[in-house]
C-alpha atoms as a PDB file:
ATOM      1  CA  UNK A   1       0.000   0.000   0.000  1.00  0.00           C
ATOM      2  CA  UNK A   2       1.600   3.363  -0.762  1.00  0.00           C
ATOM      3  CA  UNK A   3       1.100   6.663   0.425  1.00  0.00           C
ATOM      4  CA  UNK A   4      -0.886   9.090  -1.380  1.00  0.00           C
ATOM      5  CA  UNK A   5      -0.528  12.955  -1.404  1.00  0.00           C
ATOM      6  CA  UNK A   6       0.595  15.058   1.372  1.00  0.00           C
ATOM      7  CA  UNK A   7      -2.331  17.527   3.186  1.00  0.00           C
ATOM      8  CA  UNK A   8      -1.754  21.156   2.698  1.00  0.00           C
ATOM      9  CA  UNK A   9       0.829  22.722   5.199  1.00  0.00           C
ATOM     10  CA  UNK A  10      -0.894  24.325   8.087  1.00  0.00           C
ATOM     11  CA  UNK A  11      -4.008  21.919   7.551  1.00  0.00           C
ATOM     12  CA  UNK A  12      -5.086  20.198  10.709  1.00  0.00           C
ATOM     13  CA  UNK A  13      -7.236  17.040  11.033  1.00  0.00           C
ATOM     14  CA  UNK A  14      -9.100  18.349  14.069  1.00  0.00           C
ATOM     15  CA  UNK A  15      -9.166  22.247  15.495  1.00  0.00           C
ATOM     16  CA  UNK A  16      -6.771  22.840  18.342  1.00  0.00           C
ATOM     17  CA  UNK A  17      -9.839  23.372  19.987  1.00  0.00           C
ATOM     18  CA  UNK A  18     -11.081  20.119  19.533  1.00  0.00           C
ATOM     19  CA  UNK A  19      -7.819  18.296  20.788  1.00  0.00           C
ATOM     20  CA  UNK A  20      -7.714  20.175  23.904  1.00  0.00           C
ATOM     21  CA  UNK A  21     -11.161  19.195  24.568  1.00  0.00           C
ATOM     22  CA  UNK A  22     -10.358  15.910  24.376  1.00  0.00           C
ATOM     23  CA  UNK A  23      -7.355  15.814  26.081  1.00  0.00           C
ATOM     24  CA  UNK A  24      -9.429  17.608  29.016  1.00  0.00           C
ATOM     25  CA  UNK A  25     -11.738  14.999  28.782  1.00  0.00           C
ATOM     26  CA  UNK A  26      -9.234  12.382  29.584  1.00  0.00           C
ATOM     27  CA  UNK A  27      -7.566  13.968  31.859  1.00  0.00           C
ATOM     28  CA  UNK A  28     -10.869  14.450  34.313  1.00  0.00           C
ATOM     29  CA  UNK A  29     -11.588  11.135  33.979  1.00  0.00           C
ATOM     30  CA  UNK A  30     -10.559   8.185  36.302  1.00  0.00           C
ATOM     31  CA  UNK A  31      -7.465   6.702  35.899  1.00  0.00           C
ATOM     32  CA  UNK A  32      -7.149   4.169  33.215  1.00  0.00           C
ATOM     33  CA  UNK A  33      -6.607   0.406  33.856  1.00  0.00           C
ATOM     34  CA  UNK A  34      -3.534  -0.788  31.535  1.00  0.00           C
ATOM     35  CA  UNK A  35      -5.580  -3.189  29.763  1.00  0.00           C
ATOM     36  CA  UNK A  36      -8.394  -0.655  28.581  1.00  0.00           C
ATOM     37  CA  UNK A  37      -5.499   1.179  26.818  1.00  0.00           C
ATOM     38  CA  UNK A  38      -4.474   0.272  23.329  1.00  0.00           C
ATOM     39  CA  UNK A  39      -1.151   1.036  22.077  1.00  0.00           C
ATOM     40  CA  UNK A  40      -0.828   1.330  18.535  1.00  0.00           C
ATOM     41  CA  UNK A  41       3.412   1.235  17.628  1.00  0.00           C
ATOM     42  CA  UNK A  42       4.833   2.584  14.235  1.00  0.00           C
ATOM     43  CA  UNK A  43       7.520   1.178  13.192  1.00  0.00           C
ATOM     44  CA  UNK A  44       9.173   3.644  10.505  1.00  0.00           C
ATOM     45  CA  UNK A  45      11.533   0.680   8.200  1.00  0.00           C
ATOM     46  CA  UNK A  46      14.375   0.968   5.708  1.00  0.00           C
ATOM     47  CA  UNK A  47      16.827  -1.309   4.929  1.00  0.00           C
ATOM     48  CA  UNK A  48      16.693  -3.213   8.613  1.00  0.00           C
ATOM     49  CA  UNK A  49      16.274  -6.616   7.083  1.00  0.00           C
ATOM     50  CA  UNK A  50      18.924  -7.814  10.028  1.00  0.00           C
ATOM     51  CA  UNK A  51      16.959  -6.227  12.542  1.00  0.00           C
ATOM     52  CA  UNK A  52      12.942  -6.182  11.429  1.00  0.00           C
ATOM     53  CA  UNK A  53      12.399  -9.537  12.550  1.00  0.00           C
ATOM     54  CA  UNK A  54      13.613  -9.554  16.236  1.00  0.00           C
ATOM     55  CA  UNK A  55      13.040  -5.755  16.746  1.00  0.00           C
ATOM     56  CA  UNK A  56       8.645  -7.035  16.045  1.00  0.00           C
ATOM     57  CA  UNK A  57       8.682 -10.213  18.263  1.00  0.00           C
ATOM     58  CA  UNK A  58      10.476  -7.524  20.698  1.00  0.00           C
ATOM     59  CA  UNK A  59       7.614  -4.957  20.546  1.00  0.00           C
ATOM     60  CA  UNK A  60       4.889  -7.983  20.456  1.00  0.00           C
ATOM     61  CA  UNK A  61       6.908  -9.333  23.497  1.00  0.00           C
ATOM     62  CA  UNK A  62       6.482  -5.978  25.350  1.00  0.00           C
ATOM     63  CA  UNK A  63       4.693  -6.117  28.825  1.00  0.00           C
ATOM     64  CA  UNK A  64       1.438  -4.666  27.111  1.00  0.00           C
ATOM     65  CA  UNK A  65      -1.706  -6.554  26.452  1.00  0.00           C
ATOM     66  CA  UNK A  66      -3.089  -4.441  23.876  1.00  0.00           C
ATOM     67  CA  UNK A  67      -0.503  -3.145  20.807  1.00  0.00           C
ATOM     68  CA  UNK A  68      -1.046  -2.917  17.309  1.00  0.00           C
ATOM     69  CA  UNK A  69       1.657  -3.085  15.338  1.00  0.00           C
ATOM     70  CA  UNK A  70       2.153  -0.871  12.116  1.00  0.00           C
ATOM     71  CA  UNK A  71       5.083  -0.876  10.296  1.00  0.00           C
ATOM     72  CA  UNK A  72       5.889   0.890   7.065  1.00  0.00           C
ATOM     73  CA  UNK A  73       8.440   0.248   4.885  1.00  0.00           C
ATOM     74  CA  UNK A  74       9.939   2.737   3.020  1.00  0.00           C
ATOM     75  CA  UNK A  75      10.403   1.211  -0.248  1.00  0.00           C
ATOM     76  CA  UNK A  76      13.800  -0.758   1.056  1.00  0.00           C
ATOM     77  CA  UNK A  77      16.048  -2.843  -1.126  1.00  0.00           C
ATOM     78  CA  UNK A  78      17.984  -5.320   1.330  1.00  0.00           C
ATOM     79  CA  UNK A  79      15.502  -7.587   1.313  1.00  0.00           C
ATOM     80  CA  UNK A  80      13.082  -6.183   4.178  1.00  0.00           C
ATOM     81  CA  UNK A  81       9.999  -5.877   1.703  1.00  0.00           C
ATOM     82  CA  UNK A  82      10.069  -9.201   0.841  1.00  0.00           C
ATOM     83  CA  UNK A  83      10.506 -10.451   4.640  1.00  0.00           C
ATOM     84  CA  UNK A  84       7.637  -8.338   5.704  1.00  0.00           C
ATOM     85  CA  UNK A  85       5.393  -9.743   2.894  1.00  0.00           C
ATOM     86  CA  UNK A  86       6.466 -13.360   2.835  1.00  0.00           C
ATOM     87  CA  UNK A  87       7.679 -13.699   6.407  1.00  0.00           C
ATOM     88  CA  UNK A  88       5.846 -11.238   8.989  1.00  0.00           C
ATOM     89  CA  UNK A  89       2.667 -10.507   7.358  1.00  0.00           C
ATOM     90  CA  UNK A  90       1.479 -14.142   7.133  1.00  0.00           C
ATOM     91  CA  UNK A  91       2.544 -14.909  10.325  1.00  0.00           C
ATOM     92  CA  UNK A  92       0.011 -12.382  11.892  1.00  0.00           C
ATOM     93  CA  UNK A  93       2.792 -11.003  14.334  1.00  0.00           C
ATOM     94  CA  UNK A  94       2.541  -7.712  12.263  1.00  0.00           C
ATOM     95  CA  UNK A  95      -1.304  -6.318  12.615  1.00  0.00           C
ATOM     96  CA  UNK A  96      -0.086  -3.725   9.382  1.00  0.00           C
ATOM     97  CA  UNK A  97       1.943  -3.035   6.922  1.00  0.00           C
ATOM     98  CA  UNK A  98       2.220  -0.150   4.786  1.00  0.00           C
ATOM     99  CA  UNK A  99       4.505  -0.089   1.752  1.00  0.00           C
ATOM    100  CA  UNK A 100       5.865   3.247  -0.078  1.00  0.00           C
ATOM    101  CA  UNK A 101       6.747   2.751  -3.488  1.00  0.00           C
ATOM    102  CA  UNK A 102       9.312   5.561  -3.291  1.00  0.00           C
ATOM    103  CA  UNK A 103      11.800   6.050  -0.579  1.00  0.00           C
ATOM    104  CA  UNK A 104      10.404   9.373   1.072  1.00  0.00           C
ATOM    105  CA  UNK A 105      12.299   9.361   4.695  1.00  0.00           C
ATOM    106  CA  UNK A 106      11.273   8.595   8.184  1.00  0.00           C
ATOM    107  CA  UNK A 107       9.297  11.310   8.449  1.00  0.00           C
ATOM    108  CA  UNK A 108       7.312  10.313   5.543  1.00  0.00           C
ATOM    109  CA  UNK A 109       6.954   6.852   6.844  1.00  0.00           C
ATOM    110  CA  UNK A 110       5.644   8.049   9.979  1.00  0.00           C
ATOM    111  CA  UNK A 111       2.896  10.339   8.494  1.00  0.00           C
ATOM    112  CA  UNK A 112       1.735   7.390   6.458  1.00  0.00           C
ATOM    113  CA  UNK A 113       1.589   5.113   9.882  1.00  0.00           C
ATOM    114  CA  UNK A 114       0.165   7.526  12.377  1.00  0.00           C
ATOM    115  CA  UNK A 115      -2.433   8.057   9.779  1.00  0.00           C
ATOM    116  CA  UNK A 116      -3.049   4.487  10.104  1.00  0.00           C
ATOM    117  CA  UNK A 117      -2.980   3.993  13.790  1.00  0.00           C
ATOM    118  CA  UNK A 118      -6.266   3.353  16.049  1.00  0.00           C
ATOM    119  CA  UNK A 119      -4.615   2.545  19.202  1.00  0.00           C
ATOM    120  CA  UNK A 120      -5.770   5.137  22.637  1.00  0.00           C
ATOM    121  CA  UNK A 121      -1.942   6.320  22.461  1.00  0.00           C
ATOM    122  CA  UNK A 122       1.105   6.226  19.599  1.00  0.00           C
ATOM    123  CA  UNK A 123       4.399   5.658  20.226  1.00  0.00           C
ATOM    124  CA  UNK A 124       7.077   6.261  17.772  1.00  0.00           C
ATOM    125  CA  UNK A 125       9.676   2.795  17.816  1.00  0.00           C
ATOM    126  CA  UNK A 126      12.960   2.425  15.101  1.00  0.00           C
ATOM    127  CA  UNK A 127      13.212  -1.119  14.098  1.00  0.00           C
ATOM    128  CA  UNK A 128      17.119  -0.774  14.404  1.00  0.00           C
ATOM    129  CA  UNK A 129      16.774  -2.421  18.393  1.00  0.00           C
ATOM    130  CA  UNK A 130      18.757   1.216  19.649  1.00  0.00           C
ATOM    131  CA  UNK A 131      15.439   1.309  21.472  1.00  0.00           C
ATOM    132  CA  UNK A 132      14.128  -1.393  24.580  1.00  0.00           C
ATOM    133  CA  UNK A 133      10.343  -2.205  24.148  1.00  0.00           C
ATOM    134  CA  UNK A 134      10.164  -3.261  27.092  1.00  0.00           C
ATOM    135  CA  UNK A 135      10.099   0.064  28.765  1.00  0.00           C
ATOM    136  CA  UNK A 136       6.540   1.090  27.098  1.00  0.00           C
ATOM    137  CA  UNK A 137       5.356   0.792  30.482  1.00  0.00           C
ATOM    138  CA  UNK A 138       7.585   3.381  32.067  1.00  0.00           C
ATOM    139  CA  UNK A 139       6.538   5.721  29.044  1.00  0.00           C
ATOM    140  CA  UNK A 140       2.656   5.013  29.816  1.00  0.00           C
ATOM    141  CA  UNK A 141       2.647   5.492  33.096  1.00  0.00           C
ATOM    142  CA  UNK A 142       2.816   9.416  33.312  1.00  0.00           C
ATOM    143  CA  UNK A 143      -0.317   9.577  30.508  1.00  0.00           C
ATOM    144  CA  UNK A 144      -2.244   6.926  32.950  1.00  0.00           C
ATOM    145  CA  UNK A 145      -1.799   8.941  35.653  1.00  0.00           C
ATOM    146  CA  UNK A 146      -3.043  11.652  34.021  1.00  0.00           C
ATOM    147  CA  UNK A 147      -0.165  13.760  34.221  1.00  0.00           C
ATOM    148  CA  UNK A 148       0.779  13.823  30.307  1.00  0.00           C
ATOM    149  CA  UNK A 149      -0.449  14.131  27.366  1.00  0.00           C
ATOM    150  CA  UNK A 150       3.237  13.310  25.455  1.00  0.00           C
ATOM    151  CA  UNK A 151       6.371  11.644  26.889  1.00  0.00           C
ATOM    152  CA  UNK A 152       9.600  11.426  25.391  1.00  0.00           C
ATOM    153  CA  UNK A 153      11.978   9.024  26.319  1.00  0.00           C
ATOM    154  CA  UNK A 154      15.547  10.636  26.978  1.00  0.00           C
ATOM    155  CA  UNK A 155      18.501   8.976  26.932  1.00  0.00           C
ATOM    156  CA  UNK A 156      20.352  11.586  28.893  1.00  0.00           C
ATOM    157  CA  UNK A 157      18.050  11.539  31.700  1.00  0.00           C
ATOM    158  CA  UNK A 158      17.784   8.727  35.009  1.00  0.00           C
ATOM    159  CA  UNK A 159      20.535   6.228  35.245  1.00  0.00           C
ATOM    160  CA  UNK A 160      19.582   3.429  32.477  1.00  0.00           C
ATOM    161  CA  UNK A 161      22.020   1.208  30.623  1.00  0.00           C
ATOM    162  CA  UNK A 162      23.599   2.711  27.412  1.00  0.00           C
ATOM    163  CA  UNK A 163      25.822   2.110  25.106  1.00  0.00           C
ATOM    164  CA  UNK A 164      29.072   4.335  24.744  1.00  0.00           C
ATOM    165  CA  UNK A 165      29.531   5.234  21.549  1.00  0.00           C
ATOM    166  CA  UNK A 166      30.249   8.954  19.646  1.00  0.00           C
ATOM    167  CA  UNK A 167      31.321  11.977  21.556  1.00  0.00           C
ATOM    168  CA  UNK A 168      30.527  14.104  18.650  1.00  0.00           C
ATOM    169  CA  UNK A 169      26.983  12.992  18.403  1.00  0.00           C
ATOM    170  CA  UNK A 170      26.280  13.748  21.830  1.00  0.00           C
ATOM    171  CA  UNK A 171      27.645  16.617  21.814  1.00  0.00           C
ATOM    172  CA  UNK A 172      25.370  17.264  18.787  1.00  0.00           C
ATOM    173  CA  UNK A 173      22.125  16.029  20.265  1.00  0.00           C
ATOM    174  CA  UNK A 174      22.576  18.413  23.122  1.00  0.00           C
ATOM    175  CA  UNK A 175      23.320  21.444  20.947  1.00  0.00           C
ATOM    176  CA  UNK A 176      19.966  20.435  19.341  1.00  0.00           C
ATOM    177  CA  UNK A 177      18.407  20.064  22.219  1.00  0.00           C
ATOM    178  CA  UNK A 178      19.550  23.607  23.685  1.00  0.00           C
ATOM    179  CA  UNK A 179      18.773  25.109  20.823  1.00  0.00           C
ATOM    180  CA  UNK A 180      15.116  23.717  20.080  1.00  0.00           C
ATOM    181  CA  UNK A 181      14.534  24.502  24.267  1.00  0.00           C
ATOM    182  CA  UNK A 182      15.606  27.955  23.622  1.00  0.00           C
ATOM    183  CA  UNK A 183      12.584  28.767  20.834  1.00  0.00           C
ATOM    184  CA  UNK A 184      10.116  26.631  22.664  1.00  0.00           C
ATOM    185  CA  UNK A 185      10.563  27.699  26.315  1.00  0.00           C
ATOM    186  CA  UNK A 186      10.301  24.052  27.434  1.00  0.00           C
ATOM    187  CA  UNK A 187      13.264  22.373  29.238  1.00  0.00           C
ATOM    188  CA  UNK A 188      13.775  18.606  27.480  1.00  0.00           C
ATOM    189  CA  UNK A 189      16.951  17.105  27.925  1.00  0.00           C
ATOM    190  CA  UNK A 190      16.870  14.821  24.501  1.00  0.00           C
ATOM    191  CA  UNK A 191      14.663  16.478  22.011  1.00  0.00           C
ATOM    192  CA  UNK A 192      16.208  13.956  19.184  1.00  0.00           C
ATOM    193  CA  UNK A 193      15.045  11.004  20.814  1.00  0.00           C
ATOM    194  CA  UNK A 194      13.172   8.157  18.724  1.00  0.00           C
ATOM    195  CA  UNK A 195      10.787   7.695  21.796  1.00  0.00           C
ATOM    196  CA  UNK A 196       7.902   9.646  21.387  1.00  0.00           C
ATOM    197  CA  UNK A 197       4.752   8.999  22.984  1.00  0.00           C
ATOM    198  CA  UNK A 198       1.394  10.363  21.703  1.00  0.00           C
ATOM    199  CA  UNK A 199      -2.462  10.158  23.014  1.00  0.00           C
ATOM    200  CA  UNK A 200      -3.263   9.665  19.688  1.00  0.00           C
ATOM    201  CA  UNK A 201      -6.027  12.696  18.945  1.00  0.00           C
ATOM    202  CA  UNK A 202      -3.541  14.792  19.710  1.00  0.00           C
ATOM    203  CA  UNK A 203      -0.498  13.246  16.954  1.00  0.00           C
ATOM    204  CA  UNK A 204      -3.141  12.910  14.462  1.00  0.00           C
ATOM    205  CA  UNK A 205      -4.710  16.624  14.539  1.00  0.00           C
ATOM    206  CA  UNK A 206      -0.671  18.071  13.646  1.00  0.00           C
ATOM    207  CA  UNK A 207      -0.033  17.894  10.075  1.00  0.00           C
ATOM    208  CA  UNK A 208       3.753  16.286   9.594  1.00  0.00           C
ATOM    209  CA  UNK A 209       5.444  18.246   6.854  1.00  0.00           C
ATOM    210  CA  UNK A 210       9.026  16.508   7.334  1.00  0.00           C
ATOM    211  CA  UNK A 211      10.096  13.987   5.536  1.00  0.00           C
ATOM    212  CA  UNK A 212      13.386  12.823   6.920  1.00  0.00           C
ATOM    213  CA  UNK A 213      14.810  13.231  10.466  1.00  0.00           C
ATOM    214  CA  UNK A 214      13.396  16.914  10.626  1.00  0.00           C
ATOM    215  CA  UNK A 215      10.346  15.601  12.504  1.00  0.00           C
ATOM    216  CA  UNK A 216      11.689  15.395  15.543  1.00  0.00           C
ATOM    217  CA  UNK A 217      12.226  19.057  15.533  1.00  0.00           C
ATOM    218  CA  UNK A 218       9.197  19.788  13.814  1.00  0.00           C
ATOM    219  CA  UNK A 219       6.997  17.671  16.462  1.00  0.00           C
ATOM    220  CA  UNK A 220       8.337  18.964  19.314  1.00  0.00           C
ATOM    221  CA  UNK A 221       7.699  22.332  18.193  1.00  0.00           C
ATOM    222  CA  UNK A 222       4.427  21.945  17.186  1.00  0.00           C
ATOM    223  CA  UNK A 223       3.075  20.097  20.792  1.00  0.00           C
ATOM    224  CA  UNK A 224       4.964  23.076  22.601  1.00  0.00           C
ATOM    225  CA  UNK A 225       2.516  25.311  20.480  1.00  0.00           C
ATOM    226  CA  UNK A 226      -0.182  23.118  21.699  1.00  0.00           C
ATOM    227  CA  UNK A 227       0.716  23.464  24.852  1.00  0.00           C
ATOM    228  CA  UNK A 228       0.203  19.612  25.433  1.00  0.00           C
ATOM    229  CA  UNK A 229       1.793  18.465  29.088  1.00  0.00           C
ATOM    230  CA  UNK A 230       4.667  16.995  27.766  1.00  0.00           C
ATOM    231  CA  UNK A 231       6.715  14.792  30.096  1.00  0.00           C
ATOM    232  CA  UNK A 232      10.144  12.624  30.012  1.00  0.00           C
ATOM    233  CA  UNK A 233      11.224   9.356  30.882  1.00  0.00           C
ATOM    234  CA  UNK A 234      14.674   8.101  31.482  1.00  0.00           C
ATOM    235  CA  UNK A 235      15.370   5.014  29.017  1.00  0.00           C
ATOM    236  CA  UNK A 236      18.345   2.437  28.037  1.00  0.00           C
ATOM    237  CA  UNK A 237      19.740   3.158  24.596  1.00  0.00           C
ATOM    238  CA  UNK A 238      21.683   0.874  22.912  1.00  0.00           C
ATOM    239  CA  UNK A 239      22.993   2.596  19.752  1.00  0.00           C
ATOM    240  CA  UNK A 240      24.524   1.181  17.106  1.00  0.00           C
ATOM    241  CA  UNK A 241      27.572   2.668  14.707  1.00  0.00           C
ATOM    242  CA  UNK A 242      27.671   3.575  11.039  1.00  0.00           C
ATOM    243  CA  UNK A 243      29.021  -0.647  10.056  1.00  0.00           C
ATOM    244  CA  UNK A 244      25.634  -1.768  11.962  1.00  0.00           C
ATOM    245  CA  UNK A 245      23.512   0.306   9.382  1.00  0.00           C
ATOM    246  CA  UNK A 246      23.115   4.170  11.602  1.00  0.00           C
ATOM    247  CA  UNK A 247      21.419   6.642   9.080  1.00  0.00           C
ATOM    248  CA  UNK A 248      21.554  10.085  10.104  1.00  0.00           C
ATOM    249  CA  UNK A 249      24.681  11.963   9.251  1.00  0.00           C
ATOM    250  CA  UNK A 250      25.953  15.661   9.329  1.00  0.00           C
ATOM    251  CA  UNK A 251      23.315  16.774   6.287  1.00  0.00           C
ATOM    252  CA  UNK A 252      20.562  15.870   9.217  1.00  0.00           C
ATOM    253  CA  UNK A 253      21.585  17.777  11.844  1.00  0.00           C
ATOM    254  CA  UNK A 254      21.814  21.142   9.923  1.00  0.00           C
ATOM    255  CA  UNK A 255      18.372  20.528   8.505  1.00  0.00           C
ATOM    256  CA  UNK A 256      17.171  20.008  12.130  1.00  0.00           C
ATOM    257  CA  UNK A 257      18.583  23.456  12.739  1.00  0.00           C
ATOM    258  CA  UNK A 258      16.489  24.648   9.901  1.00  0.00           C
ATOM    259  CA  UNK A 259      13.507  22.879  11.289  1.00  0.00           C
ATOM    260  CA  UNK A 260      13.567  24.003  14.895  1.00  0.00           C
ATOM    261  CA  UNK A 261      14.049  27.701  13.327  1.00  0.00           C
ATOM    262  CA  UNK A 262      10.990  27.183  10.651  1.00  0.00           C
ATOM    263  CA  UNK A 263       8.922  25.179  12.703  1.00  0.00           C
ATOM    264  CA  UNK A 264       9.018  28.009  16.225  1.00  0.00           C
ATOM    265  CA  UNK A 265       9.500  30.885  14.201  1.00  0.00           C
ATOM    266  CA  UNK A 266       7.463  30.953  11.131  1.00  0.00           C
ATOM    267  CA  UNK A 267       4.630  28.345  11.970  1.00  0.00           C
END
């Protein structure tokens, strides 16, 4: 299945009004039992055929009794198409799966999946296993108690497991971080972080104009407008390098400069 045209920049599926509404809603009533809540999980895929396999029986493996499972493949070559059609889709482990026929970006990917998603709450996974399903719960928990209506995951925040890996990068995500705090007056500590966690009125009302790695910056500006509760989580990471199959290079982090100036700025 591939994605069709892009809505109009500054179109919204719901009013502002209407999302805060809702989130209101929620938030006044009783707290949630676990098993009421559905999570739906995109899965944004390109080129992981190493990785596609385990990183779904991880997320179908996660301590949650209700996930759907989207994932979208971004017209890869490696040989992940054909495992999701022949392999993961017959087996039933996979509840969806979305194919471009042009490789767009993860951004792109992600627009076609939240689109897609029916789940009470969205969460954003990579299917490179950088990122422990098994902390969903953790994530949750804030939005059950009716304390959030987003929650990032940071990997610079509590005292989880990660991997060491490059100082540059860091130092990078940081400067990103800083920098995207700076225009939205809210004080994250890992803006760049794959974990994002959505009630899922509220991800589907914002129109997603990135197509690559500028949605992070673009999201994050766009719930500050909202003025959505936004909360973070300390998680693991377990990152892999450039040999393993990491994407995002130095073109990517200028463009997310570009992106947390357009998207605070001139939105």
């Amino acid at each position: 299945m591939s994605e069709s045209g892009r809505q109009a920049p500054g179109h919204r599926v719901e009013s502002q009004s209407a999302v805060w509404e809702s989130a209101r809603t929620v938030a006044a009533a009783p707290r949630t039992r676990p098993a009421e809540v559905k999570l739906s999980v995109v899965i944004p895929c390109f080129n992981e055929v190493n990785t596609i396999t385990l990183l779904v029986r991880a997320v179908r493996a996660a301590p949650w009794e209700n996930i759907e499972i989207i994932v979208v493949d971004d017209c890869s070559v490696d040989g992940t198409r054909e495992k999701l059609k022949h392999e993961l889709e017959p087996s039933g482990v996979v509840d969806k799966v979305l194919y471009h026929d042009v490789n767009q970006g993860k951004g792109a990917a992600l627009r076609t999946g939240i689109r897609a998603a029916t789940g009470d709450l969205v969460i954003v996974q990579d299917a490179d296993l950088e990122y422990d399903p098994q902390e969903y719960p953790r994530l949750i928990e804030p939005i059950l108690a009716n304390k959030a209506d987003v929650v990032f995951g940071s990997r610079f925040a509590g005292g989880e497991a990660h991997r060491v890996l490059y100082f540059w990068h860091s130092v990078g995500n940081r400067f990103l971080t800083l920098l995207s705090n700076m225009l939205t007056n809210i004080n994250l500590t890992d803006m760049e972080t794959c974990y994002k966690l959505f009630r899922r009125e509220i991800i589907q009302s914002i129109n997603i104009e990135e197509n690559r790695f500028g949605f992070e910056p673009e999201i994050t500006a766009k719930v500050a407008k909202l003025r959505c509760r936004i909360y973070e989580v300390g998680i693991s990471y377990s990152g892999r390098v450039y040999a393993e199959g990491k994407k995002i290079g130095l073109r990517d982090g200028f463009r997310a400069i570009y992106c947390i100036i357009k998207y605070n700025w001139f939105r």
